[in-house]
C-alpha atoms as a PDB file:
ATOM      1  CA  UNK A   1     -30.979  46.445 -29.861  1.00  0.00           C
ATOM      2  CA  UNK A   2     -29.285  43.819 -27.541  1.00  0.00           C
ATOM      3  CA  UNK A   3     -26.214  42.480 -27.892  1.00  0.00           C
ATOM      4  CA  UNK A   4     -24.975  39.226 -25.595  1.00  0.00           C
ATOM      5  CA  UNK A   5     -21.069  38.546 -25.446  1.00  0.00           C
ATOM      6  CA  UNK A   6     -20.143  35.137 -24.006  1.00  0.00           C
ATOM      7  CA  UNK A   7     -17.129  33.670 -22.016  1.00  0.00           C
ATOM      8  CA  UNK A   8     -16.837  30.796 -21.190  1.00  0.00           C
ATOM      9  CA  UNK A   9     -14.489  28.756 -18.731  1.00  0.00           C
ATOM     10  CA  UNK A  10     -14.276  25.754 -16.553  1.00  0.00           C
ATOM     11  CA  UNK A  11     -12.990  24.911 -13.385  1.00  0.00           C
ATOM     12  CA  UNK A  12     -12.442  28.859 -12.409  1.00  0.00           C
ATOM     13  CA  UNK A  13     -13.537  28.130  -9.249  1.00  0.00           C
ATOM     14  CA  UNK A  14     -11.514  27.852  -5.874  1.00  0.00           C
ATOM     15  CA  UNK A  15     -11.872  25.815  -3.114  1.00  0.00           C
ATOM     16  CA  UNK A  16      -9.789  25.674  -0.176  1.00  0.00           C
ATOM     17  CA  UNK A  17     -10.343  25.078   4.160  1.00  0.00           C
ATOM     18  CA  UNK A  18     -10.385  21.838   6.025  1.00  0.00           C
ATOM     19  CA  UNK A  19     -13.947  20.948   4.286  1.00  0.00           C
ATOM     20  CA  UNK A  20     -12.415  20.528   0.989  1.00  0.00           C
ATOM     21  CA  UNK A  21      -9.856  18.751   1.961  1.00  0.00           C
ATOM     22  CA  UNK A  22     -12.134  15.823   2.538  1.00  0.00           C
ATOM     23  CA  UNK A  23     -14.331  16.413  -0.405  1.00  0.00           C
ATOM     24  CA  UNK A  24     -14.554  14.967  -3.608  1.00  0.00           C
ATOM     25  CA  UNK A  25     -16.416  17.378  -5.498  1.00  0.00           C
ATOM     26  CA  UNK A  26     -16.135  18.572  -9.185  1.00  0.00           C
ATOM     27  CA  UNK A  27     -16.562  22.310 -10.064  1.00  0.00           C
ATOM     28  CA  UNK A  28     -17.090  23.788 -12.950  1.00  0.00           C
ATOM     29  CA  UNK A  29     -18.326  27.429 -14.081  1.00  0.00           C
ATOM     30  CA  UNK A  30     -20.376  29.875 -17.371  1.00  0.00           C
ATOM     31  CA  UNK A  31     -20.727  33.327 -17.153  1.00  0.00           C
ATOM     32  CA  UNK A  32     -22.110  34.432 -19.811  1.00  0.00           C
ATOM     33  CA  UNK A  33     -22.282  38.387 -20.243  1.00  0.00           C
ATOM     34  CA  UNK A  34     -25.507  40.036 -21.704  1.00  0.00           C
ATOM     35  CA  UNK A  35     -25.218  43.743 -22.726  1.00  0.00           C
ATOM     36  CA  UNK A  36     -28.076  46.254 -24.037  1.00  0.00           C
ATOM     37  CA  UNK A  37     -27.000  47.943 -26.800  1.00  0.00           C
ATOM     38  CA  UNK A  38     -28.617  51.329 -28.167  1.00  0.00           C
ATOM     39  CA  UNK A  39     -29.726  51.810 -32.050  1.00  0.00           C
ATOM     40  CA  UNK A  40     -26.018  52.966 -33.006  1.00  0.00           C
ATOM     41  CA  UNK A  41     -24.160  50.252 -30.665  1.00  0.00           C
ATOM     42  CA  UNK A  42     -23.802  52.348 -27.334  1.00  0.00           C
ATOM     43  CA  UNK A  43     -23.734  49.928 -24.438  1.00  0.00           C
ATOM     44  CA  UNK A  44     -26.572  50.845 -22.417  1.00  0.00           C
ATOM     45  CA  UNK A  45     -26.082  48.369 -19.585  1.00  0.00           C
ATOM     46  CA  UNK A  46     -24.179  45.248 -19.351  1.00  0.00           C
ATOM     47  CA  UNK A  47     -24.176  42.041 -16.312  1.00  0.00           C
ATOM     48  CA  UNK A  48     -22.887  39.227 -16.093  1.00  0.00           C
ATOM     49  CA  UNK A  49     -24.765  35.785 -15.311  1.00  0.00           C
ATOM     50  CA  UNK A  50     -22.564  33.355 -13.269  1.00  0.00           C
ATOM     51  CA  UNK A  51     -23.214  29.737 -13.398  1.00  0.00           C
ATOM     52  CA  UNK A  52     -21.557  27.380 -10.802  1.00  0.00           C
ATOM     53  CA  UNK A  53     -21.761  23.428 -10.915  1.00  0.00           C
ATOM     54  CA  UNK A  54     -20.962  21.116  -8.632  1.00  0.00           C
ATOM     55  CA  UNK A  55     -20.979  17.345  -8.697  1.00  0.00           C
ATOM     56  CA  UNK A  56     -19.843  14.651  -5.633  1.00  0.00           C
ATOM     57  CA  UNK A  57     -20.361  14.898  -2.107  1.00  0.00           C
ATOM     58  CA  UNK A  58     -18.841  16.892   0.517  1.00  0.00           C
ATOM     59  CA  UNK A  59     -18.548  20.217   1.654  1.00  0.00           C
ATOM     60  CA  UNK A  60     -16.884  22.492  -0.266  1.00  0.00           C
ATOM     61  CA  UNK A  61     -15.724  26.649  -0.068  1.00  0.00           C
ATOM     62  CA  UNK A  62     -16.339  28.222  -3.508  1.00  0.00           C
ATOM     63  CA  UNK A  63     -14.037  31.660  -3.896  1.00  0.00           C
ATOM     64  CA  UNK A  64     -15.588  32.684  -7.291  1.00  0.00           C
ATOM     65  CA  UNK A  65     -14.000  35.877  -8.753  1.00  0.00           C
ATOM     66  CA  UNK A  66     -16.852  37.757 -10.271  1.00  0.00           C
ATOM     67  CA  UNK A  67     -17.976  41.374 -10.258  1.00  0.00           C
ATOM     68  CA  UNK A  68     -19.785  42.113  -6.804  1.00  0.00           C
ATOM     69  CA  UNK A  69     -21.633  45.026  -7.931  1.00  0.00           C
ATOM     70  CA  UNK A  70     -25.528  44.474  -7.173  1.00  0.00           C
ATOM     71  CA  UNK A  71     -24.659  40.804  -7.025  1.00  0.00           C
ATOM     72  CA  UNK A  72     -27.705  38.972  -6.453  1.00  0.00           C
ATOM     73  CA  UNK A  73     -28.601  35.284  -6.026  1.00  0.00           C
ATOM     74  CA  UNK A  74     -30.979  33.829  -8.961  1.00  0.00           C
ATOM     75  CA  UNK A  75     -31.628  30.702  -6.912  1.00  0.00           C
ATOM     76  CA  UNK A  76     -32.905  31.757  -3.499  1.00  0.00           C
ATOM     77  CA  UNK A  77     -33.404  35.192  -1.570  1.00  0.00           C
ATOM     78  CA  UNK A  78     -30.669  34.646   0.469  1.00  0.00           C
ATOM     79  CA  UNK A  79     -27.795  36.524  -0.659  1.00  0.00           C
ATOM     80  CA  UNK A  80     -23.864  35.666  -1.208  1.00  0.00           C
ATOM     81  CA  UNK A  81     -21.166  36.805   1.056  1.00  0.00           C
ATOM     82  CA  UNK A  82     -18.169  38.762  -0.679  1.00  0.00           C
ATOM     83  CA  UNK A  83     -14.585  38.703   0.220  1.00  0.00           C
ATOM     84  CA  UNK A  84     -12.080  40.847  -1.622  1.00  0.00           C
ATOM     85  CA  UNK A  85     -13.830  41.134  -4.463  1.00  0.00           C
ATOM     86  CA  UNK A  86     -14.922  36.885  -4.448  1.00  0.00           C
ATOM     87  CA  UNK A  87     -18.380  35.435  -4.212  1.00  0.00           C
ATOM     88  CA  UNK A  88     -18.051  33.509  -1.286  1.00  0.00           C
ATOM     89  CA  UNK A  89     -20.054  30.524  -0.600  1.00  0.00           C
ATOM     90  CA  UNK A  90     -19.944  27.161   1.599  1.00  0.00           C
ATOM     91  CA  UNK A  91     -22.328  24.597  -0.145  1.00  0.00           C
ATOM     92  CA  UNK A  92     -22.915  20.925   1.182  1.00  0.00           C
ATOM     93  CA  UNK A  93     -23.278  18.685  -2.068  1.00  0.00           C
ATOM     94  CA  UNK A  94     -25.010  15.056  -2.025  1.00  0.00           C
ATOM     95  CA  UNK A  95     -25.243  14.836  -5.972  1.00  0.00           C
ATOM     96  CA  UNK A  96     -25.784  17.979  -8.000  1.00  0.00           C
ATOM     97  CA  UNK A  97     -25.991  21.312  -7.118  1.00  0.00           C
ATOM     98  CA  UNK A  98     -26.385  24.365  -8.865  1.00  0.00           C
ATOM     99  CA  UNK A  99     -25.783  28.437  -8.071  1.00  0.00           C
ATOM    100  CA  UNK A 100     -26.632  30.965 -10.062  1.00  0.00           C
ATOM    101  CA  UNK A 101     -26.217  34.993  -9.330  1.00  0.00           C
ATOM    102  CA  UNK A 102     -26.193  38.030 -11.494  1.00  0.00           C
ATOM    103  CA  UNK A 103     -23.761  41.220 -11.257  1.00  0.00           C
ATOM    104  CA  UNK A 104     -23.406  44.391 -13.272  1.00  0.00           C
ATOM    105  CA  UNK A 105     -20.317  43.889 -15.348  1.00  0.00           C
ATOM    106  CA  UNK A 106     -18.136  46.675 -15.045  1.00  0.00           C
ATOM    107  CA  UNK A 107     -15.180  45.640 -17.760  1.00  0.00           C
ATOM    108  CA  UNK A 108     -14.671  46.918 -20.951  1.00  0.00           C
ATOM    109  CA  UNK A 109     -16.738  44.649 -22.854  1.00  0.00           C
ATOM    110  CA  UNK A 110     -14.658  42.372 -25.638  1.00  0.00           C
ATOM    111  CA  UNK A 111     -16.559  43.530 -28.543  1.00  0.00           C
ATOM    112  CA  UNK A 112     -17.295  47.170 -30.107  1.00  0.00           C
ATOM    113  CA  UNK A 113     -20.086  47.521 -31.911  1.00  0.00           C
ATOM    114  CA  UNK A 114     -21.234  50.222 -34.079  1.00  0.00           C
ATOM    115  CA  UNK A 115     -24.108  50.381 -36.439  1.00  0.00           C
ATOM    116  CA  UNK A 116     -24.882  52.810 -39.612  1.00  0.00           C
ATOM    117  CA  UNK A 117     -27.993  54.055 -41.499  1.00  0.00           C
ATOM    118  CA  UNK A 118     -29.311  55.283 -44.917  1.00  0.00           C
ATOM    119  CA  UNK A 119     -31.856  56.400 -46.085  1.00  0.00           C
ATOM    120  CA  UNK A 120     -32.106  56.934 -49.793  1.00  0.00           C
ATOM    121  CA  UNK A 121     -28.484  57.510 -49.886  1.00  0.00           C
ATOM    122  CA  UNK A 122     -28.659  59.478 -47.119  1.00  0.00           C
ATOM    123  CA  UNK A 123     -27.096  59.022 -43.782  1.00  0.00           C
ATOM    124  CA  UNK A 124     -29.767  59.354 -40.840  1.00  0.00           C
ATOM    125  CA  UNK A 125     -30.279  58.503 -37.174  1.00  0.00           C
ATOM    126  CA  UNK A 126     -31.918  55.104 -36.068  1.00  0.00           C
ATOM    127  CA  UNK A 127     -35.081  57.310 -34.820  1.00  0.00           C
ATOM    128  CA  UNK A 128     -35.338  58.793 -38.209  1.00  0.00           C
ATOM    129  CA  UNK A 129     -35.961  55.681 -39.575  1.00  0.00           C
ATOM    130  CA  UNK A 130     -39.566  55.501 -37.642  1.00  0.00           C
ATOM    131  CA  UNK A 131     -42.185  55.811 -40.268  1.00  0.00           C
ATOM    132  CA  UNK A 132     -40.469  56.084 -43.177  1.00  0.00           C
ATOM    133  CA  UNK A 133     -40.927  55.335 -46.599  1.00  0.00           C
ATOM    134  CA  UNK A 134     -37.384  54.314 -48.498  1.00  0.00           C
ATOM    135  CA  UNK A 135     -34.198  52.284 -49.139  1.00  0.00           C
ATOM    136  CA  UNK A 136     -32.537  51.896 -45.661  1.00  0.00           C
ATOM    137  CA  UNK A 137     -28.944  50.307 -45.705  1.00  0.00           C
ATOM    138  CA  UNK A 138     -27.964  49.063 -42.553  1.00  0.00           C
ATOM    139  CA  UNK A 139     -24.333  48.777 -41.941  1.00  0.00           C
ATOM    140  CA  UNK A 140     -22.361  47.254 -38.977  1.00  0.00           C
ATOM    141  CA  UNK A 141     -19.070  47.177 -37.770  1.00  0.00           C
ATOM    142  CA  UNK A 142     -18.029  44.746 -34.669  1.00  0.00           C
ATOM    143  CA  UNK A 143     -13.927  45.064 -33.892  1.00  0.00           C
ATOM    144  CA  UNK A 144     -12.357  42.882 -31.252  1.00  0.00           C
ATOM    145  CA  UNK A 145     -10.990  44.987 -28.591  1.00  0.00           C
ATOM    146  CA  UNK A 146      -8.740  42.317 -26.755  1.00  0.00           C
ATOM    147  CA  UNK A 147      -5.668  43.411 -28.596  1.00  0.00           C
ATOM    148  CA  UNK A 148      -2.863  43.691 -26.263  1.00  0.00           C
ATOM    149  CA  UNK A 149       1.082  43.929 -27.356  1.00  0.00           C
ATOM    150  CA  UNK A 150       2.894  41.283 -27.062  1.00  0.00           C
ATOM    151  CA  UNK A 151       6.765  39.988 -27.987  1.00  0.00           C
ATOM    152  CA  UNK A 152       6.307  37.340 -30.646  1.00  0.00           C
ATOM    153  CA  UNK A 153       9.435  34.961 -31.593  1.00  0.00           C
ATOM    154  CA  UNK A 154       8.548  33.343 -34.915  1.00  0.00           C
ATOM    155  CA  UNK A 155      10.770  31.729 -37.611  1.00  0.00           C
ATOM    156  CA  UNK A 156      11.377  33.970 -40.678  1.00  0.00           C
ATOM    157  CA  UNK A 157      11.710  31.479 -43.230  1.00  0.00           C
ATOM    158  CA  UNK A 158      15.117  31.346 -43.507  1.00  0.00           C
ATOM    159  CA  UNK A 159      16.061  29.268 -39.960  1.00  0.00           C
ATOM    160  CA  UNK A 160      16.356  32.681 -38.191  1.00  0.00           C
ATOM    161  CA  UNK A 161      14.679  33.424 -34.856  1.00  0.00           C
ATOM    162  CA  UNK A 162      13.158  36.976 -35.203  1.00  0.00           C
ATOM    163  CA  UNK A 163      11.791  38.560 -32.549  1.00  0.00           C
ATOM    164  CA  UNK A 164       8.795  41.299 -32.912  1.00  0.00           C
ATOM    165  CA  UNK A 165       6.060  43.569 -31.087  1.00  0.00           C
ATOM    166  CA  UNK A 166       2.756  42.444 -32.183  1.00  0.00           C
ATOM    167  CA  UNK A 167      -1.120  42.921 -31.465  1.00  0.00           C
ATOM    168  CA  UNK A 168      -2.379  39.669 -29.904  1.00  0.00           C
ATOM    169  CA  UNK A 169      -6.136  39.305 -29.558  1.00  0.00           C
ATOM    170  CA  UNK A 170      -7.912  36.611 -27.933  1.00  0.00           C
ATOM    171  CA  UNK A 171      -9.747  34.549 -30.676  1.00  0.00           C
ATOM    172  CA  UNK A 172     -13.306  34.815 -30.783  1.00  0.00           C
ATOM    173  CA  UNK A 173     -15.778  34.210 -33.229  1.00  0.00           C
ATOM    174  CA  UNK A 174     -19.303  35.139 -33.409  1.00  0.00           C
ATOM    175  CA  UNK A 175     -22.711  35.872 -35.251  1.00  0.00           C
ATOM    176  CA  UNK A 176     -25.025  38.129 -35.279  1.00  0.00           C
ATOM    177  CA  UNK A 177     -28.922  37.856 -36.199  1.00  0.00           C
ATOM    178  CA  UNK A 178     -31.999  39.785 -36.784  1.00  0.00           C
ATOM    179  CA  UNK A 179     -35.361  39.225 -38.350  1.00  0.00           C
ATOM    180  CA  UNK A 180     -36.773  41.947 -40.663  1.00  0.00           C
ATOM    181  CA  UNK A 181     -40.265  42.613 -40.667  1.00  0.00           C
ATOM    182  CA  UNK A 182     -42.592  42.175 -43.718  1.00  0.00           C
ATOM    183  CA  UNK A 183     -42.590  45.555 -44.342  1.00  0.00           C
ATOM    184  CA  UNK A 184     -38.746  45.187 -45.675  1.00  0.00           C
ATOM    185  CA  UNK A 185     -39.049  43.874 -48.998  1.00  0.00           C
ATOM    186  CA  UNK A 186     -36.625  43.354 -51.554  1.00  0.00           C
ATOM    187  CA  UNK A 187     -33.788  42.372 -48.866  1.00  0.00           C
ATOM    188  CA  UNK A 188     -30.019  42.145 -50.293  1.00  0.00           C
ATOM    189  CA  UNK A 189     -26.955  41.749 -48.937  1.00  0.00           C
ATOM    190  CA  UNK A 190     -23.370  40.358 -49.711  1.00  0.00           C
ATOM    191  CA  UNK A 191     -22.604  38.666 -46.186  1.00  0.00           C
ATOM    192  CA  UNK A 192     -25.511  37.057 -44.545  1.00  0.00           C
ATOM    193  CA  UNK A 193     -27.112  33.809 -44.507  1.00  0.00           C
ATOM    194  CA  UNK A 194     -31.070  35.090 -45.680  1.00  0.00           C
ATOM    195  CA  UNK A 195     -34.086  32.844 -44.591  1.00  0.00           C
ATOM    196  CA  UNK A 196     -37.672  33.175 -44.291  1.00  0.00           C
ATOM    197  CA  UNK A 197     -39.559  32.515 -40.873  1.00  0.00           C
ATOM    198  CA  UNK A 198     -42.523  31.039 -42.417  1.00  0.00           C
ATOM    199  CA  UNK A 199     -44.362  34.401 -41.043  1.00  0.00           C
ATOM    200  CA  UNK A 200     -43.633  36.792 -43.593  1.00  0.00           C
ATOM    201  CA  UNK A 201     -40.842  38.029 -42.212  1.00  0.00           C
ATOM    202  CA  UNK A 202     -37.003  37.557 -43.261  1.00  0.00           C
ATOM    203  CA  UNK A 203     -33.947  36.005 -41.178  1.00  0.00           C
ATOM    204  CA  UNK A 204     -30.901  37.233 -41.941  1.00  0.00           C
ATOM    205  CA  UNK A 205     -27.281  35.486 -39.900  1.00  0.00           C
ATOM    206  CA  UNK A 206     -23.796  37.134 -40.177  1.00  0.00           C
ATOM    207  CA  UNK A 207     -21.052  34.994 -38.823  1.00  0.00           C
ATOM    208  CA  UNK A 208     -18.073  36.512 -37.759  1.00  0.00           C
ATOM    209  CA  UNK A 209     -13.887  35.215 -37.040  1.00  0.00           C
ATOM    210  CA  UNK A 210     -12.837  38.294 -35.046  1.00  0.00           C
ATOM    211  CA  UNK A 211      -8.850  37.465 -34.827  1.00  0.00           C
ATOM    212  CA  UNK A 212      -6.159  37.116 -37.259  1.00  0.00           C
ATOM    213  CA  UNK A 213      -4.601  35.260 -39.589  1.00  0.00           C
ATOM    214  CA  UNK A 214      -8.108  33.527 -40.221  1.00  0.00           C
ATOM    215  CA  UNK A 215     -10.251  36.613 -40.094  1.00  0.00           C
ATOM    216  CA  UNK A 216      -9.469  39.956 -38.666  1.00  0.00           C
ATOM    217  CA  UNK A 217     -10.427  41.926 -35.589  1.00  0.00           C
ATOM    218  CA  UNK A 218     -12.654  43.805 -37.190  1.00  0.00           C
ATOM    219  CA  UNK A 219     -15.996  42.381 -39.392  1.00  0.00           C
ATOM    220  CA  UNK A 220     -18.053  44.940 -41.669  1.00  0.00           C
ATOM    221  CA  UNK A 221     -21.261  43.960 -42.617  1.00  0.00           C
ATOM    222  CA  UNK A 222     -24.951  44.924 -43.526  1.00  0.00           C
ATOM    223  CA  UNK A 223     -27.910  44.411 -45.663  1.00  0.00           C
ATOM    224  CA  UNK A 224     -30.340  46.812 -47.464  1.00  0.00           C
ATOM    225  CA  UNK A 225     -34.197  47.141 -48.142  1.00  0.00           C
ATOM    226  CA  UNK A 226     -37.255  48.670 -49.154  1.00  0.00           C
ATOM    227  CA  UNK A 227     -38.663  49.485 -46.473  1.00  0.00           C
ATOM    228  CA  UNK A 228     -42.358  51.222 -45.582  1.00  0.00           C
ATOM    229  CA  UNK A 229     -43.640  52.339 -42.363  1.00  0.00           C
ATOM    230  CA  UNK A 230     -39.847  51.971 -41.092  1.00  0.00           C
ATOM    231  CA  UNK A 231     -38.631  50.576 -38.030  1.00  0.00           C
ATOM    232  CA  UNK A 232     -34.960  49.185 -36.101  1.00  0.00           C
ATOM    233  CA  UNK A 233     -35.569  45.421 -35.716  1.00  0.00           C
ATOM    234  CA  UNK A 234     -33.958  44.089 -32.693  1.00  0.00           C
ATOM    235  CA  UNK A 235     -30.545  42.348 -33.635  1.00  0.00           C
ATOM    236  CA  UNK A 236     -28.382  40.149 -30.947  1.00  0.00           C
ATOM    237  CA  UNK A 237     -24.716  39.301 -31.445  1.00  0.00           C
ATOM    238  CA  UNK A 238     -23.060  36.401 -29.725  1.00  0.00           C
ATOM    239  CA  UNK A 239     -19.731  35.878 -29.520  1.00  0.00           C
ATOM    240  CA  UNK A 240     -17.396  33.573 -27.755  1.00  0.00           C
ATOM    241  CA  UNK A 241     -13.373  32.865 -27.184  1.00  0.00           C
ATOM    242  CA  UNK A 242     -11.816  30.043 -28.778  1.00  0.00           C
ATOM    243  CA  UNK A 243      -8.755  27.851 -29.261  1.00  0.00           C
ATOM    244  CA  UNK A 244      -7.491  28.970 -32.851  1.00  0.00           C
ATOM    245  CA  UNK A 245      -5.955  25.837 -33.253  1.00  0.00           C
END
């Protein structure tokens, strides 16, 4: 069961020295972050994919701040030098020019998953799923873990200022999908978006507004089937901040 979680940002790069001075280059960055989820939502292993482009001509000094550990460059065998915890790189652009590098990402991730079974009413483990003969619910539960305290100043209505502690997450949204083999027949569910593949097999799409007032930090969600010769499909959730207004 994988899992990818997405941020996103531009211009997160620095540059600085004598070569950027004369340079007129434009820098922008992605790093997406993939984790591997187990069966019940465990993260197994998570990195994070950097994505650096630059566009003018010049010379520039990228200081990218980025998780160093097992950092490895995607486009070339040459490797990137680190600085106090920055990828550090000087790159001569005539045009475009692209870097990519991978990490492990070693943050609490911005999502928590967790994922339930049942089997004929019963509550099992993923493995004892394998092989059987039933009706498996499949239940999931994906919280946004940004939530940090914060003082909020808001007008109460009545042309007061009132001043309180809240829970501020960042706003994300996402979705998650799986396909379900043909062996799952009779698929329900009160939340998803269900499609067939044109192969027998049955899509199934849960979208997702992790923050308040719009949503809520935490999404419940699941489907159920008749299922023979059992099995876990794979399912992928990808989320992403965004500006709530």
């Amino acid at each position: 069961r994988g899992a990818v979680f997405a941020r996103r940002a531009s211009s997160l790069v620095q540059a600085g020295g004598p070569a950027h001075a004369a340079a007129k280059i434009r820098k922008s960055k992605h790093g997406p972050v993939k984790a591997q989820l187990s069966a019940n939502g465990t993260v197994e292993d998570a990195r994070v994919y950097e994505q650096i482009a630059l566009q003018g001509n010049g010379t520039v000094t990228i200081k990218n701040p980025v998780s160093t550990k097992t950092l490895r460059n995607l486009y070339g065998f040459r490797g990137f030098e680190v600085k106090d915890g920055n990828m550090v790189s000087t790159q001569t652009v005539d045009g475009d020019k692209r870097l990519r590098a991978v990490s492990d990402y070693g943050k609490v991730l911005p999502l928590k998953v967790a994922v339930t079974y049942k089997l004929d009413g019963k509550t099992v483990d993923a493995r004892d799923v394998v092989g059987k003969s039933g009706r498996l619910e499949v239940h999931y539960t994906v919280t946004n873990v940004t939530g940090k305290d914060q003082q909020v100043t808001y007008d109460d209505g009545t042309g007061k200022k009132v001043t309180e502690t809240q829970k501020v997450d960042i706003p994300m949204i996402g979705s998650l999908t799986t396909v379900l083999p043909s062996g799952f027949t009779d698929v329900r569910s009160g939340e998803a978006n269900i499609a067939g593949d044109g192969r027998g097999q049955t899509k199934m799409s849960f979208t997702m507004t992790l923050f308040g007032p719009v949503g809520s930090p935490t999404s419940e969600f699941g489907y159920s089937a008749a299922i023979k010769d059992g099995m876990i499909p794979d399912a992928v959730i990808s989320a992403r901040p965004v500006r709530p207004l």
